[in-house]
N, C-alpha and C. Protein backbone atom coordinates (compact mmCIF):
# COMPACT_ATOMS: atom_id res chain seq x y z
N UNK A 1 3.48 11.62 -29.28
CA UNK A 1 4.58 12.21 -28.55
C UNK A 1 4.13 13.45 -27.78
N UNK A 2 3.41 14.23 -28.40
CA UNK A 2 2.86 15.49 -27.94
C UNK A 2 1.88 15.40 -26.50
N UNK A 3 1.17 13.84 -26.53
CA UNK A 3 0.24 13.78 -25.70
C UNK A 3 1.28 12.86 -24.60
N UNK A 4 2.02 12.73 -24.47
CA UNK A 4 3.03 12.03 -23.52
C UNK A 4 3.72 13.14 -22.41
N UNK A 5 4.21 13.81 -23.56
CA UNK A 5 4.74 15.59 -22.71
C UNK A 5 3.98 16.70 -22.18
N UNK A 6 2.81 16.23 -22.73
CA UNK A 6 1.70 17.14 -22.21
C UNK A 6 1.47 16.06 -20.48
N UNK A 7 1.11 14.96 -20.70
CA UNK A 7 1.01 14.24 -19.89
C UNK A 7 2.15 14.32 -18.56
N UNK A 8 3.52 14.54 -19.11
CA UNK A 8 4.01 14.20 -18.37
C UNK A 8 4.26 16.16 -17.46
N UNK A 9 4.10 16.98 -18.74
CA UNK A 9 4.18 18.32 -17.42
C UNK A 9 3.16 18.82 -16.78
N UNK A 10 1.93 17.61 -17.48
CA UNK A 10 0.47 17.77 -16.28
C UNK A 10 0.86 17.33 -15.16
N UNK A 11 1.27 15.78 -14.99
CA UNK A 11 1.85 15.40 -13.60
C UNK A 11 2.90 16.16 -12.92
N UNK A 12 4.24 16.22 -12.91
CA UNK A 12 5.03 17.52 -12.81
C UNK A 12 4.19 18.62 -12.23
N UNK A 13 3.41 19.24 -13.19
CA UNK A 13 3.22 20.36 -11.91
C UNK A 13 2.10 19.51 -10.85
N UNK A 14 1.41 19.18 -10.74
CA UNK A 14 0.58 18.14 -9.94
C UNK A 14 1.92 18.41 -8.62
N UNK A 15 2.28 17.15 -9.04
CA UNK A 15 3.10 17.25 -7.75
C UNK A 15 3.94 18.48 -7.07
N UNK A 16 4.27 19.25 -8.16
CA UNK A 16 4.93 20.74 -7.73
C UNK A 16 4.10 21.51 -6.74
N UNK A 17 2.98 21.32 -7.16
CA UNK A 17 1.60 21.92 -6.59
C UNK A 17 1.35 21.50 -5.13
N UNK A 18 1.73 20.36 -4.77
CA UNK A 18 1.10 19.05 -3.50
C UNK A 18 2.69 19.74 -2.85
N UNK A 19 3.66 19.67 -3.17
CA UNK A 19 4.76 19.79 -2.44
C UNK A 19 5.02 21.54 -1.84
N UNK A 20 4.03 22.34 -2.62
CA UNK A 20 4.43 23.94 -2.55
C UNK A 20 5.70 24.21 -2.85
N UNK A 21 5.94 25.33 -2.51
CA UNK A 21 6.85 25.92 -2.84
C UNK A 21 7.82 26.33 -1.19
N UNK A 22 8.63 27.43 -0.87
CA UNK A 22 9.55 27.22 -0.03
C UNK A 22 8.81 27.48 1.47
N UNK A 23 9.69 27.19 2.60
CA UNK A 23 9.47 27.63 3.97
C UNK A 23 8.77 28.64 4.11
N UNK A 24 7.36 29.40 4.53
CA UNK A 24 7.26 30.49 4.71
C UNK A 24 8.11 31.17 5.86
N UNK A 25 7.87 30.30 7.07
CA UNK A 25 8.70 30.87 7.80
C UNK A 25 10.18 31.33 7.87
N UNK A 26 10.47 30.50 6.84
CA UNK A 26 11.92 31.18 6.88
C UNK A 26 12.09 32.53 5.62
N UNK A 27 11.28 32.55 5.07
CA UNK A 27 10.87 33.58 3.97
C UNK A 27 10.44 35.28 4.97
N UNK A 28 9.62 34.57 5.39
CA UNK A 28 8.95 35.38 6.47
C UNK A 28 9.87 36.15 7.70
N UNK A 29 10.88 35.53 8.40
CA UNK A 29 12.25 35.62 8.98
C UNK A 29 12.96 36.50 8.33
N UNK A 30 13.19 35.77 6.95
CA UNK A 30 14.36 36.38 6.22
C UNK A 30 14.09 38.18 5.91
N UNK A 31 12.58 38.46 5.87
CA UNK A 31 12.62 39.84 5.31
C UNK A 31 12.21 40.71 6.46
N UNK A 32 12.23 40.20 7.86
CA UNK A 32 11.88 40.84 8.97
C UNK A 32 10.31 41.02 9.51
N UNK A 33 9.60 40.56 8.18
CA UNK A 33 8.32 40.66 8.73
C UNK A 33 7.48 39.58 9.23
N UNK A 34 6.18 38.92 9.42
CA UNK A 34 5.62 38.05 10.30
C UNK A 34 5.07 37.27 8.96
N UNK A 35 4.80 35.82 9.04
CA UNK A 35 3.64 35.36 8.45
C UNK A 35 2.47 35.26 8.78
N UNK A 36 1.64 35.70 8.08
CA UNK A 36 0.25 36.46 7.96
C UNK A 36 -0.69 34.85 7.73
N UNK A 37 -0.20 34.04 7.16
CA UNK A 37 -0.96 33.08 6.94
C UNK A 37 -1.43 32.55 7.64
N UNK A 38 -2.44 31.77 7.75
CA UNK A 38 -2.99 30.82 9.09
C UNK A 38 -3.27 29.64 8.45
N UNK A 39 -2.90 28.57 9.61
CA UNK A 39 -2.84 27.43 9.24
C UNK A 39 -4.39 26.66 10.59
N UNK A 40 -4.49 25.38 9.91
CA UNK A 40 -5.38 24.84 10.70
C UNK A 40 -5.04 24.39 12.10
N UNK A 41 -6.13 24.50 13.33
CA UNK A 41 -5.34 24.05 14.66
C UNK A 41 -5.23 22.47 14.61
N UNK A 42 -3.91 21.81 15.57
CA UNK A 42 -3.82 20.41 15.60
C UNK A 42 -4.99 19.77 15.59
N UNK A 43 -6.13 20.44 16.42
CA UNK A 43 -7.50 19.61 16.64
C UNK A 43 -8.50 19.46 15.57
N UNK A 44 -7.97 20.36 14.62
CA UNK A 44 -9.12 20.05 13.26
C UNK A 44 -8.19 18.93 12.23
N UNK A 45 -8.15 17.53 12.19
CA UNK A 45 -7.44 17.49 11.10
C UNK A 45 -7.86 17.21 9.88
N UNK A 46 -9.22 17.39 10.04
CA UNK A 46 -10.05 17.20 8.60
C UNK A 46 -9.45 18.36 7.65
N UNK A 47 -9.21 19.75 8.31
CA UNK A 47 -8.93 20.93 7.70
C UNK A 47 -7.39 20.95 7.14
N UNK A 48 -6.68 20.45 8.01
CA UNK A 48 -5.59 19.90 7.80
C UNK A 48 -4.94 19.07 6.77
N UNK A 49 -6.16 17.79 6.34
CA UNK A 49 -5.59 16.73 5.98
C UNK A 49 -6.36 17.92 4.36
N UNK A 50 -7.41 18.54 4.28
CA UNK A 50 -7.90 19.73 3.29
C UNK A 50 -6.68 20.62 2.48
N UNK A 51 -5.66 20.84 3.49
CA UNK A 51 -5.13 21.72 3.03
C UNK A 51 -3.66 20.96 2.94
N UNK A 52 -3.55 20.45 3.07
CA UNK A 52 -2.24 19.85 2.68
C UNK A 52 -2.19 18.05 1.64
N UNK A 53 -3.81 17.20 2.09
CA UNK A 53 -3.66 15.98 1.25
C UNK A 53 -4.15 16.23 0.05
N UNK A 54 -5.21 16.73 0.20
CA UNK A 54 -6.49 16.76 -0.46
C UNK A 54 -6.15 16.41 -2.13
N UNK A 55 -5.32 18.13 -2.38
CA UNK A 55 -4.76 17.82 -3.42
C UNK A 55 -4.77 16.80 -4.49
N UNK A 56 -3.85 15.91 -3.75
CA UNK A 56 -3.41 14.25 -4.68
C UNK A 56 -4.34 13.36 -4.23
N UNK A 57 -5.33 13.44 -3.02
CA UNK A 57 -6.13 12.32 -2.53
C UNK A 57 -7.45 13.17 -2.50
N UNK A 58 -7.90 13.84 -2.88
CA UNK A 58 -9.48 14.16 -2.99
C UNK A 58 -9.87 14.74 -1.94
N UNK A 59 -10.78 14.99 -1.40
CA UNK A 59 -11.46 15.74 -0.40
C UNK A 59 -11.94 14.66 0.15
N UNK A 60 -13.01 13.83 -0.70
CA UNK A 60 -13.58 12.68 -0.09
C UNK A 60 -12.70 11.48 0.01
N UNK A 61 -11.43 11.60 0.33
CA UNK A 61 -10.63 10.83 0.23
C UNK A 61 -10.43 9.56 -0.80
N UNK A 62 -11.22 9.63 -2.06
CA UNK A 62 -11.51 8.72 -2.91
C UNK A 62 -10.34 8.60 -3.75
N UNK A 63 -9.39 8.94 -3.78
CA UNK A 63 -8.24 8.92 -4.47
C UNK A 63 -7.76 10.11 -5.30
N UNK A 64 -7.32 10.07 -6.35
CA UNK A 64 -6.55 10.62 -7.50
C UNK A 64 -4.92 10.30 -8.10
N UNK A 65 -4.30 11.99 -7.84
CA UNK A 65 -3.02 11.03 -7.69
C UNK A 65 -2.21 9.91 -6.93
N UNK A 66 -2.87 10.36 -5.84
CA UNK A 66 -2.77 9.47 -4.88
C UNK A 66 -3.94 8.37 -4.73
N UNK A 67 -3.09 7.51 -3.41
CA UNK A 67 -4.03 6.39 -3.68
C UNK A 67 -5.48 6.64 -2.43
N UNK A 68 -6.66 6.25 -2.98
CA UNK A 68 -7.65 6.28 -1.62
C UNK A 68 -7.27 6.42 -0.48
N UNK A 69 -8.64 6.86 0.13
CA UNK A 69 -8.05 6.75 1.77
C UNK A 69 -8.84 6.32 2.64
N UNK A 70 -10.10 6.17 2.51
CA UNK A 70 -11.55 5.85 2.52
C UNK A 70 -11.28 5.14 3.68
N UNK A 71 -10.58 3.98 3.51
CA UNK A 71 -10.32 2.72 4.46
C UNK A 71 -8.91 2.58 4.81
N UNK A 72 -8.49 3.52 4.58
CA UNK A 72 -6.91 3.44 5.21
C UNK A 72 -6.59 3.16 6.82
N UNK A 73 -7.57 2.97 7.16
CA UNK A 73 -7.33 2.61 8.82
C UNK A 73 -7.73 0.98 9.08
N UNK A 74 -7.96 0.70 8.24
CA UNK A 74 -8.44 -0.95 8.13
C UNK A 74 -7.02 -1.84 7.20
N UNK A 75 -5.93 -0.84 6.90
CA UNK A 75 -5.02 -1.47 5.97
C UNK A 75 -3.75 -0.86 7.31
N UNK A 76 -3.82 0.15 7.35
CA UNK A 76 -2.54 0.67 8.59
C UNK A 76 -2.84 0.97 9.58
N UNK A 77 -1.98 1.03 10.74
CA UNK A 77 -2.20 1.58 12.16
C UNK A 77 -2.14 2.91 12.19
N UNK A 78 -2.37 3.64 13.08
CA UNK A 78 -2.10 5.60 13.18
C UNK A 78 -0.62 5.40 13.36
N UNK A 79 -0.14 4.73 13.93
CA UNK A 79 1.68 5.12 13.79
C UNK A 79 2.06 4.68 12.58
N UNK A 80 1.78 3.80 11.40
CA UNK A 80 2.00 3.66 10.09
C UNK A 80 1.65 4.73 9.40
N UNK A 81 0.33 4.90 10.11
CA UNK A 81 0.17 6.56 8.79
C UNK A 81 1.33 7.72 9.14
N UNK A 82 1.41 7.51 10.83
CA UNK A 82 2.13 9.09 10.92
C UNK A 82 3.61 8.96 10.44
N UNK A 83 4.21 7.33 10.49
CA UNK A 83 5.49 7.12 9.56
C UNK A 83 5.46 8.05 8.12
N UNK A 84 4.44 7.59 7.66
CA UNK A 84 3.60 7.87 6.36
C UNK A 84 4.01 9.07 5.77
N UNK A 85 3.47 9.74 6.77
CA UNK A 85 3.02 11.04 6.50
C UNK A 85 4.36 12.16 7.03
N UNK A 86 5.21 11.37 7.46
CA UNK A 86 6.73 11.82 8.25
C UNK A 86 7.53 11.47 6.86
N UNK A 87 7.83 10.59 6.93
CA UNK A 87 8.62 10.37 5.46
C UNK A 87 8.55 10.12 4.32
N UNK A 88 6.99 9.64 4.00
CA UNK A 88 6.59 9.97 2.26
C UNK A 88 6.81 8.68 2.06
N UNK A 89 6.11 8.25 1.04
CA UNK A 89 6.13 6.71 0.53
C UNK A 89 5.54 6.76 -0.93
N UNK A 90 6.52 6.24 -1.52
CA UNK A 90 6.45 6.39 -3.28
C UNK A 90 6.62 7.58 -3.49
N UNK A 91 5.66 8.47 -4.49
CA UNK A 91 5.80 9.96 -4.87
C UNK A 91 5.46 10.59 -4.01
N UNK A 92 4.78 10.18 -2.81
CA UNK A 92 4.13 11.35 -1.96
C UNK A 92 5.69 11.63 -0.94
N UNK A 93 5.73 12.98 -1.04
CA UNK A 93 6.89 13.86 0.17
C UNK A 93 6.80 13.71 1.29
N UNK A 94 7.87 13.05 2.15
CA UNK A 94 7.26 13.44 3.85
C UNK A 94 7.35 14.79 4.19
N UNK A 95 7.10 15.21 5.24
CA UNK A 95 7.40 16.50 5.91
C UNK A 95 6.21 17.20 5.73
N UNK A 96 5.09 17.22 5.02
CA UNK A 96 4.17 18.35 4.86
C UNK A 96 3.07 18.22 6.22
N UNK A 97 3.35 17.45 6.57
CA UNK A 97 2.43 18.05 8.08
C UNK A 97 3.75 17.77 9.44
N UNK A 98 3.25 18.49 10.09
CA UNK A 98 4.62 18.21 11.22
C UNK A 98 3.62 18.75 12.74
N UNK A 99 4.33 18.04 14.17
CA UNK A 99 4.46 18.12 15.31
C UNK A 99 2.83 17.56 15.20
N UNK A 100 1.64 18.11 15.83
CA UNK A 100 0.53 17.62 16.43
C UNK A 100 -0.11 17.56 15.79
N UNK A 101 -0.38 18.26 14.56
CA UNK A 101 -1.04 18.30 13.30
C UNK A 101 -1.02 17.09 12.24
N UNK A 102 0.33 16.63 12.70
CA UNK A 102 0.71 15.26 12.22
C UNK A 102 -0.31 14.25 12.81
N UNK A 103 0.04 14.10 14.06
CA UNK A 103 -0.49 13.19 15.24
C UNK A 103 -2.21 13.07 14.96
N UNK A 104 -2.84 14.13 14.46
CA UNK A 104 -4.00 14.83 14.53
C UNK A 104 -4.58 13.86 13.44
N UNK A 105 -3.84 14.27 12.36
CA UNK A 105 -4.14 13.54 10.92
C UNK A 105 -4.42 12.13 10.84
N UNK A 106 -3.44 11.53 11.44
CA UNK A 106 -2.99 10.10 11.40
C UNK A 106 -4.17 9.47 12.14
N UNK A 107 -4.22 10.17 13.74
CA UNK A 107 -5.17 9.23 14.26
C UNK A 107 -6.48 9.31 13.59
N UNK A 108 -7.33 10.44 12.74
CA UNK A 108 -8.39 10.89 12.03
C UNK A 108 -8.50 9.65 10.62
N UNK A 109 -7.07 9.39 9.99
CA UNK A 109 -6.95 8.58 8.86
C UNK A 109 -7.05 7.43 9.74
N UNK A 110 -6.30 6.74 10.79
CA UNK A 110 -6.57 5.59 11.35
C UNK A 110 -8.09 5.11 11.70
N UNK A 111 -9.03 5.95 11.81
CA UNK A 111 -10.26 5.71 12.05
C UNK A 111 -11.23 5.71 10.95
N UNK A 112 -10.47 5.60 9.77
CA UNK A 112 -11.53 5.67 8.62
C UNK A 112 -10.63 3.88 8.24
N UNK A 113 -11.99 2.96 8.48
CA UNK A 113 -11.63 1.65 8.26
C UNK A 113 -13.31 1.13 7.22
């Protein structure tokens, strides 16, 4: 029983972790000051897909919580991934990449076949 609940608030935060926590920008808004953070440009989306997939799918895209990715362009099109990656499929969340950064990702995952 013990190793079930352990199990299950290892996953739990896992995903708590992949999803973050709130808007900066609207955090950032709300108290008058700027966000300081920097994010990757649309044109890198290796750095991109680093800082936002990686997480649940590995660096080397070999899986984890998520599933591989290695060859994900030999199973979907770049507009399937950017569906994908827009609205989330199974446990994974849509929304964590948005506008060109999206676009960026998808076509980068479409080319790994």
């Amino acid at each position: 029983m013990k190793k079930k609940l352990l199990a299950l608030l290892f996953g739990t935060s896992l995903v708590l972790a992949a999803c973050g926590g709130g808007d900066k920008d609207d955090a950032a808004k709300s108290e008058g000051g700027t966000d300081t953070t920097e994010t990757a440009s649309a044109g890198d989306a290796e750095k991109v897909y680093g800082q936002y997939c990686a997480a649940c799918h590995n660096a080397d895209l070999s899986g984890g919580v998520g599933p591989e990715l290695k060859t994900v362009g030999s199973r979907l099109s770049k507009d399937e991934i950017a569906t994908v990656l827009k609205d989330g499929r199974n446990a994974m969340p849509g929304g964590l990449i948005k506008g060109e950064e999206l676009d960026a990702v998808a076509e980068w995952l479409a080319a790994k076949k």
